[in-house]
Protein backbone atom coordinates (compact mmCIF):
# COMPACT_ATOMS: atom_id res chain seq x y z
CA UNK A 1 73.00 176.22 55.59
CA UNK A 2 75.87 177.62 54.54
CA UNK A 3 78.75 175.43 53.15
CA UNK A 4 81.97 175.41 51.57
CA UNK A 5 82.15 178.21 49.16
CA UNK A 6 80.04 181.83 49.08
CA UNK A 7 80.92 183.79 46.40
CA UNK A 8 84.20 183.24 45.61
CA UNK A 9 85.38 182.95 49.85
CA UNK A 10 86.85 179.82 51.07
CA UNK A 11 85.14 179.13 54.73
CA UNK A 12 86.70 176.81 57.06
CA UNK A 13 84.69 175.01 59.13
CA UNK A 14 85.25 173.34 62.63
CA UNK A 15 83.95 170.41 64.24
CA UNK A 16 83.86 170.04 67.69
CA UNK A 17 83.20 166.34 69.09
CA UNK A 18 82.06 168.22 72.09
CA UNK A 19 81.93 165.41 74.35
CA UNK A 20 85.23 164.40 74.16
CA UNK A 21 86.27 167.95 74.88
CA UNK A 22 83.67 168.76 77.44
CA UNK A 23 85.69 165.31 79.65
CA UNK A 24 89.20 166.79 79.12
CA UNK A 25 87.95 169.67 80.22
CA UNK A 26 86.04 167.90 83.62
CA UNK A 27 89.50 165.87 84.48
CA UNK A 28 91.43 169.11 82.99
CA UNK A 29 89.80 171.65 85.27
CA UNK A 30 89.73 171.14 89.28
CA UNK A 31 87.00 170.92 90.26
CA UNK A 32 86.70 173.66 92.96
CA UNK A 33 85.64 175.52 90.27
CA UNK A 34 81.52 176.00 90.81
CA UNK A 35 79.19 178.04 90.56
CA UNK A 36 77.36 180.68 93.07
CA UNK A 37 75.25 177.70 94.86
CA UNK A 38 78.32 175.25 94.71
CA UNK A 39 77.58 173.22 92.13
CA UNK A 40 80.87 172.68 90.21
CA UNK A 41 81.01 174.34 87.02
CA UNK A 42 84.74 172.86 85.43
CA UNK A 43 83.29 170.74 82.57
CA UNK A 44 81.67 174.19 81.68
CA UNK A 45 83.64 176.70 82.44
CA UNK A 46 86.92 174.42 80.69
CA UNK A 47 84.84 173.89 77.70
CA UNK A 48 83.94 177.69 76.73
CA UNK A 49 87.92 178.70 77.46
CA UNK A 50 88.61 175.89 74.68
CA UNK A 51 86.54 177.40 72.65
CA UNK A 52 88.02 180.54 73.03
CA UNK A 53 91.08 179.09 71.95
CA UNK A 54 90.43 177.05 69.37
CA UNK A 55 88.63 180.52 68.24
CA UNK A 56 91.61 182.59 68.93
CA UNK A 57 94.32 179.88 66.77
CA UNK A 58 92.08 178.74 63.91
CA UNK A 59 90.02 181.36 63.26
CA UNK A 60 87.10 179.05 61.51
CA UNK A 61 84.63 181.18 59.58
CA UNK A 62 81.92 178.20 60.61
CA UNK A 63 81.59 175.94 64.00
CA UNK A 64 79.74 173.30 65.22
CA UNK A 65 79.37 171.48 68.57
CA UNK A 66 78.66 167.65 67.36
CA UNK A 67 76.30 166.05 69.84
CA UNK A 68 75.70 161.84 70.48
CA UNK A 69 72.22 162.24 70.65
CA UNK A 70 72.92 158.42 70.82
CA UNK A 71 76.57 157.39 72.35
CA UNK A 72 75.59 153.64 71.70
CA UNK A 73 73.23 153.12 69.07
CA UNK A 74 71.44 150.11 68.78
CA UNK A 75 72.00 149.21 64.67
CA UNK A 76 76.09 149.31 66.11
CA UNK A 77 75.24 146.76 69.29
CA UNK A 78 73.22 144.57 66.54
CA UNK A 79 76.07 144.03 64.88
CA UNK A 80 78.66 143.86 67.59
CA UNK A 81 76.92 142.99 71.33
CA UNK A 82 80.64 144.58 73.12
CA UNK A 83 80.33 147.74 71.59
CA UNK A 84 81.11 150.05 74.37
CA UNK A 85 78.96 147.69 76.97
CA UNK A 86 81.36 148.34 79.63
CA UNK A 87 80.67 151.89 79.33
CA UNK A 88 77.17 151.44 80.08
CA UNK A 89 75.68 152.22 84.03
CA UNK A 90 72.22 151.19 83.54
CA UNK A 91 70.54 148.92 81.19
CA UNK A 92 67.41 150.47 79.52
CA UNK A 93 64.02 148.74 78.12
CA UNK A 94 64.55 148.33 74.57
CA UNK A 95 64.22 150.93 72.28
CA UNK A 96 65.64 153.42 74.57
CA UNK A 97 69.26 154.34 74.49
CA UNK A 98 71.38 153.08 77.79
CA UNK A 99 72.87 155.28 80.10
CA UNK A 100 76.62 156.48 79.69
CA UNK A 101 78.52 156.11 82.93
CA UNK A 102 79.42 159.68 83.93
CA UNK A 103 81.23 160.97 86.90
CA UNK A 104 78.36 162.25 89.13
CA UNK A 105 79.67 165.94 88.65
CA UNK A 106 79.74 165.75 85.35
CA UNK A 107 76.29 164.59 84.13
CA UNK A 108 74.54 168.02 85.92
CA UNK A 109 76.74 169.98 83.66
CA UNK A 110 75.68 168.99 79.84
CA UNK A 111 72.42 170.60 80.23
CA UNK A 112 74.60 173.64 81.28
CA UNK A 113 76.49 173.80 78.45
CA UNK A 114 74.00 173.18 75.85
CA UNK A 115 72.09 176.21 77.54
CA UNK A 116 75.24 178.42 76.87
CA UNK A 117 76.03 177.24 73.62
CA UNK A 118 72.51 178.22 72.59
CA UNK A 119 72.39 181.28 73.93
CA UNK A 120 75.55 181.99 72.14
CA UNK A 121 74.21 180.89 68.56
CA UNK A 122 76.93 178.55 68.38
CA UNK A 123 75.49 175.46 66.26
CA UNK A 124 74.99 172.71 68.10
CA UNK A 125 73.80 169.38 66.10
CA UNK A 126 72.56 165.84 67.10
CA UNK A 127 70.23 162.90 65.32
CA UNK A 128 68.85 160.59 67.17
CA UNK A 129 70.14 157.58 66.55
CA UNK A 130 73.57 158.52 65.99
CA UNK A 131 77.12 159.31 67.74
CA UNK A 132 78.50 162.69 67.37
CA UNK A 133 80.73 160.77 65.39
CA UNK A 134 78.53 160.12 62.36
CA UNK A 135 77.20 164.13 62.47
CA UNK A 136 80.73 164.98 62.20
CA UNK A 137 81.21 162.08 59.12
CA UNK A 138 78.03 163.50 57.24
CA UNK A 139 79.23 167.06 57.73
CA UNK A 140 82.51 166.62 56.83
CA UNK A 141 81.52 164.98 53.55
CA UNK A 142 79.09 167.53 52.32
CA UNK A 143 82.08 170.41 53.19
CA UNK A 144 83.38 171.70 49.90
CA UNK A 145 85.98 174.01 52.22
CA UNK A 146 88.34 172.96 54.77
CA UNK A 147 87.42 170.77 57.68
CA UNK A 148 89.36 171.13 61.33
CA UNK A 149 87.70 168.36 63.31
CA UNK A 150 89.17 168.69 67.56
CA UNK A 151 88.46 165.27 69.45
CA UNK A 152 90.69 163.30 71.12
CA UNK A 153 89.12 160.21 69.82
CA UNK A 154 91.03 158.39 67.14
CA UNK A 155 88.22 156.48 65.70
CA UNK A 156 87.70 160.26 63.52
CA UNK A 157 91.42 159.64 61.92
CA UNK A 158 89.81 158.27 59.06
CA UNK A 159 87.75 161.42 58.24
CA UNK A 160 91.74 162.83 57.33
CA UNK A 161 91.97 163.88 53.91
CA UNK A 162 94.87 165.83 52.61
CA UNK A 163 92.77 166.22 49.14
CA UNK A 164 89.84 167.32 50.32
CA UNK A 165 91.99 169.41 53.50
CA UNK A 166 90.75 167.54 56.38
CA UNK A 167 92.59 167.19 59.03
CA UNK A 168 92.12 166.00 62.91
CA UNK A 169 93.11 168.48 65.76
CA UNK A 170 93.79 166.04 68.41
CA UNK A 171 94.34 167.31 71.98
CA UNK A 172 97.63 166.84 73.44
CA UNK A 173 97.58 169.29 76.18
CA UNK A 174 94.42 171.06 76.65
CA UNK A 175 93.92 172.54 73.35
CA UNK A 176 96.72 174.91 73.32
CA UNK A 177 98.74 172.06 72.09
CA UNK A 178 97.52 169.64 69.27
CA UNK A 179 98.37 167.05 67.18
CA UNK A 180 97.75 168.08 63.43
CA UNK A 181 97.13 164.93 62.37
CA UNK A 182 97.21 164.74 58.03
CA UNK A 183 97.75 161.74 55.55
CA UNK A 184 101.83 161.98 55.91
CA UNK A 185 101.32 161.85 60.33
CA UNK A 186 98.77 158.88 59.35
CA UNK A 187 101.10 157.53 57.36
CA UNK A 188 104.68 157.65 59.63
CA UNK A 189 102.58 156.81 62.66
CA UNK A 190 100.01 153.92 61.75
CA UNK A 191 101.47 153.07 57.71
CA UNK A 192 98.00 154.35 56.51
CA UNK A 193 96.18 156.87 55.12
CA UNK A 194 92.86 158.71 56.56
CA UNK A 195 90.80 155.90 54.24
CA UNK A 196 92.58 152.72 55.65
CA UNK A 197 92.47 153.63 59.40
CA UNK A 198 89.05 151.95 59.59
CA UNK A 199 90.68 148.75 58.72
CA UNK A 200 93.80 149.04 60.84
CA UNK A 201 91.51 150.02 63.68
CA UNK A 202 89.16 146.80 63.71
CA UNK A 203 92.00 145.03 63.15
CA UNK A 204 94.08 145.86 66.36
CA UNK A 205 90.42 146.29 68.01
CA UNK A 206 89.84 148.91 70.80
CA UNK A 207 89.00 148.07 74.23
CA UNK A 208 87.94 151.45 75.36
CA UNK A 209 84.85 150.91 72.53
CA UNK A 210 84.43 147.21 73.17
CA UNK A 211 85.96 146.48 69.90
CA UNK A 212 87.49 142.96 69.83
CA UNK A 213 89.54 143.07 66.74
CA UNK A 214 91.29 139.74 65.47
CA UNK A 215 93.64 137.94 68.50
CA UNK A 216 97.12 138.42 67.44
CA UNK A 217 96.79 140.70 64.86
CA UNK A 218 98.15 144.01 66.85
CA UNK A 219 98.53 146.94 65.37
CA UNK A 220 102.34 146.54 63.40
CA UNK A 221 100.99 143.22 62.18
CA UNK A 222 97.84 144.66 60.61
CA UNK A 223 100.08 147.62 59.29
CA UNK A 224 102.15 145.43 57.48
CA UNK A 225 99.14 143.19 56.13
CA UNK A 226 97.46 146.66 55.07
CA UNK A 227 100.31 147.22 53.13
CA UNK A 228 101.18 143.77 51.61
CA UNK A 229 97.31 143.72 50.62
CA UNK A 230 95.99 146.49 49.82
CA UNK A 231 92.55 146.57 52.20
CA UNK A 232 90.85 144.30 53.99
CA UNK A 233 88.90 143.08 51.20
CA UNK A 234 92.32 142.08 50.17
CA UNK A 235 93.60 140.84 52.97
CA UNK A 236 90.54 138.43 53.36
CA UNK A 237 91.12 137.32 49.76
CA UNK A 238 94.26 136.75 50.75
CA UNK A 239 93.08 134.26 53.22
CA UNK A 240 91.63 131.76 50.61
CA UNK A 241 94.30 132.12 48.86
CA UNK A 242 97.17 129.82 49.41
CA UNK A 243 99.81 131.27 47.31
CA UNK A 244 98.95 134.38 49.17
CA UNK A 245 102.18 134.74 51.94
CA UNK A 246 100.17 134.87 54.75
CA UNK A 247 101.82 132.74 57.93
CA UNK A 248 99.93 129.73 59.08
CA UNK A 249 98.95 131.47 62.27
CA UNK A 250 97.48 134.84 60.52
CA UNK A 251 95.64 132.71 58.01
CA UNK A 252 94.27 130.79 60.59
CA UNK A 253 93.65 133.93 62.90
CA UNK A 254 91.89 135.80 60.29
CA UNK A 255 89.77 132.74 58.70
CA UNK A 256 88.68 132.46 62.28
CA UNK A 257 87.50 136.01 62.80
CA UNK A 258 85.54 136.36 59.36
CA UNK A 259 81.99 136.91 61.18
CA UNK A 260 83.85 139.50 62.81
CA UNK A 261 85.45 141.13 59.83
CA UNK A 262 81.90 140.61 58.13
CA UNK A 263 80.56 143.26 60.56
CA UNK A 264 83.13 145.78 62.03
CA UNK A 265 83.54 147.86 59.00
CA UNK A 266 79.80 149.20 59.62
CA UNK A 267 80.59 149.79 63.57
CA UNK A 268 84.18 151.28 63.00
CA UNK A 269 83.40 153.43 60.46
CA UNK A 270 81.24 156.90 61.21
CA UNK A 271 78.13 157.51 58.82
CA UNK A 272 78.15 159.88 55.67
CA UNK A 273 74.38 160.15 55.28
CA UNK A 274 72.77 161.34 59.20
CA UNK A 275 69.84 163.06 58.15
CA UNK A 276 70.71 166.53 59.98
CA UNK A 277 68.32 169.47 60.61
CA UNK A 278 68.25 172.70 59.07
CA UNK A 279 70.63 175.31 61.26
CA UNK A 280 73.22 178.17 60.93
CA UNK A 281 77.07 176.95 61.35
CA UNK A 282 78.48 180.74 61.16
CA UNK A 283 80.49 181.55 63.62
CA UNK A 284 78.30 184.33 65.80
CA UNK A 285 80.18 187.91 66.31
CA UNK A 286 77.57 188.38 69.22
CA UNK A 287 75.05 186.26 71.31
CA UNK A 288 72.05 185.36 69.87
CA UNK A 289 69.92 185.61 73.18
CA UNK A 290 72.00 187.86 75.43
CA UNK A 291 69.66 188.36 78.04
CA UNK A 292 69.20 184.59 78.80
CA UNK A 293 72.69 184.06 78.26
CA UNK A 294 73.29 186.92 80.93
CA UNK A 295 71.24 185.03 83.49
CA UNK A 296 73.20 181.70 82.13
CA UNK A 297 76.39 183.44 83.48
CA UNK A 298 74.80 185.36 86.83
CA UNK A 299 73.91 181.35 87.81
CA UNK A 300 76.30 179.33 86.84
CA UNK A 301 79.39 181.72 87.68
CA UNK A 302 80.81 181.06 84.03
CA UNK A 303 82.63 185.08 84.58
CA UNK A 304 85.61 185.02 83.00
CA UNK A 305 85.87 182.01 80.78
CA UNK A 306 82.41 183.36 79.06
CA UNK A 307 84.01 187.08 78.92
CA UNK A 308 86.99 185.22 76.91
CA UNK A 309 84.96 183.40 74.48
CA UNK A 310 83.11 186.64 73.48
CA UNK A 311 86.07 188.73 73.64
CA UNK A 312 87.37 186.33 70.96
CA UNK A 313 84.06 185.90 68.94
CA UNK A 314 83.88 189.31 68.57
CA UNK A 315 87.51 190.08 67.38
């Protein structure tokens, strides 16, 4: 693989938490849009056109579609039973992964675009049994160049690294209009940097994850304790304390969570060390299997928004 550095060239590298793009562009995209036999095509056809874009602003020299091989993985549910249960529309024997609840029209799509993004030769990386989450954690901390990571999940705010130049493009519109999101954003928005989000976050907890965090701790109040203590090793320190100026009810709130706190730092916060598979993160200038990506586009009636991706690749 190629990373960081070659020769003396700089290569920024993008990360694409492809999921999370692939449903803005399903509820972004009507869905009249389908392909020669009427299946509908908008997940697809939405997702190459971002592409195209994010091509067309950023200009990475290396991209990769991050895949969740595993969207719930069981070592996460071990430690936290809620994680993302509600999410889940059928319960599997053990040892296999559950099934994501997915809009009907959506689910006959993936396979779709994992066939295109092959054909292209644009990377596209998963490990079993990890989120896309932890493939974009492991390859952002191997980068030695600049990191764009695009989701529209917040959890990946604590990748953000002004130092190291990571930063989180964060859909606001499509992807014609993002957030930028660095340490000083972090900072005026939340009162933390890229490192402390993972604390702020199981703090103030997450429904859309199944994430409890601590009752009446919102998201101000754990701001302010982040601040007045450092992290949360501090803050639980704080807790046995009792000089420590922590109000009855947060010391209480807090000592009462600490099986809680014991755990979520492991759930909240994406892996560094996915063991990932050998492949090529370049940026292609032309398909790598044209003819099958040909019949890809004769089936599927991906016309224009394919044309505009390779248009772009190729400029």
């Amino acid at each position: 693989m190629a990373w960081g550095i070659i020769g003396s060239v700089t290569r920024r590298l993008m990360l694409l938490d492809t999921a999370s793009l692939y449903f803005r562009a399903y509820f972004g995209v009507p869905d009249s849009v389908r392909a020669p036999d009427g299946t509908p095509v908008n997940a697809a056809r939405g997702l190459l056109d971002f592409i195209a874009r994010l091509v067309q602003d950023h200009r990475p020299d290396e991209l990769v579609a991050c895949w969740d091989n595993d969207w719930r993985p069981q070592w996460r549910v071990d430690l936290i039973p809620t994680y993302k249960a509600h999410r889940v529309a059928e319960e599997t024997p053990a040892g296999q992964t559950d099934e994501e609840e997915i809009p009907d029209t959506l689910s006959p799509q993936v396979p779709i675009i994992e066939d295109v993004l092959d054909a292209l030769g644009i990377a596209r990386v998963g490990v079993t049994p990890y989120e896309a989450d932890d493939v974009i954690g492991t390859l952002t901390a191997r980068a030695t160049g600049p990191v764009d990571i695009v989701t529209g999940d917040r959890d990946l705010y604590q990748l953000v690294d002004d130092a190291r130049q990571v930063r989180v493009l964060y859909p606001l519109k499509g992807v014609g209009t993002l957030q930028l999101t660095d340490e000083a954003w972090l900072r005026e928005k939340y009162g933390v940097d890229g490192a402390g989000y993972v604390d702020l976050a199981l703090l103030r907890g997450d429904p859309s994850d199944g994430l409890p965090g601590v009752p009446g701790i919102g998201e101000k109040t754990a701001a302010k304790l982040l601040d007045a203590y450092g992290d949360l090793a501090g803050m639980m320190a704080a807790v046995d304390d009792p000089k420590a100026k922590l109000t009855p009810s947060q010391r209480k709130r807090l000592d009462e969570a600490r099986d809680y706190v014991a755990v979520a730092p492991k759930v909240v916060r994406v892996a560094q060390d996915v063991p990932l598979p050998d492949f090529d993160p370049a940026l292609p200038r032309e398909p790598r299997d044209p003819a099958a990506l040909e019949a890809l586009a004769g089936q599927w009636g991906l016309g224009g928004a394919l044309q505009r991706l390779l248009t772009t690749l190729r400029a």
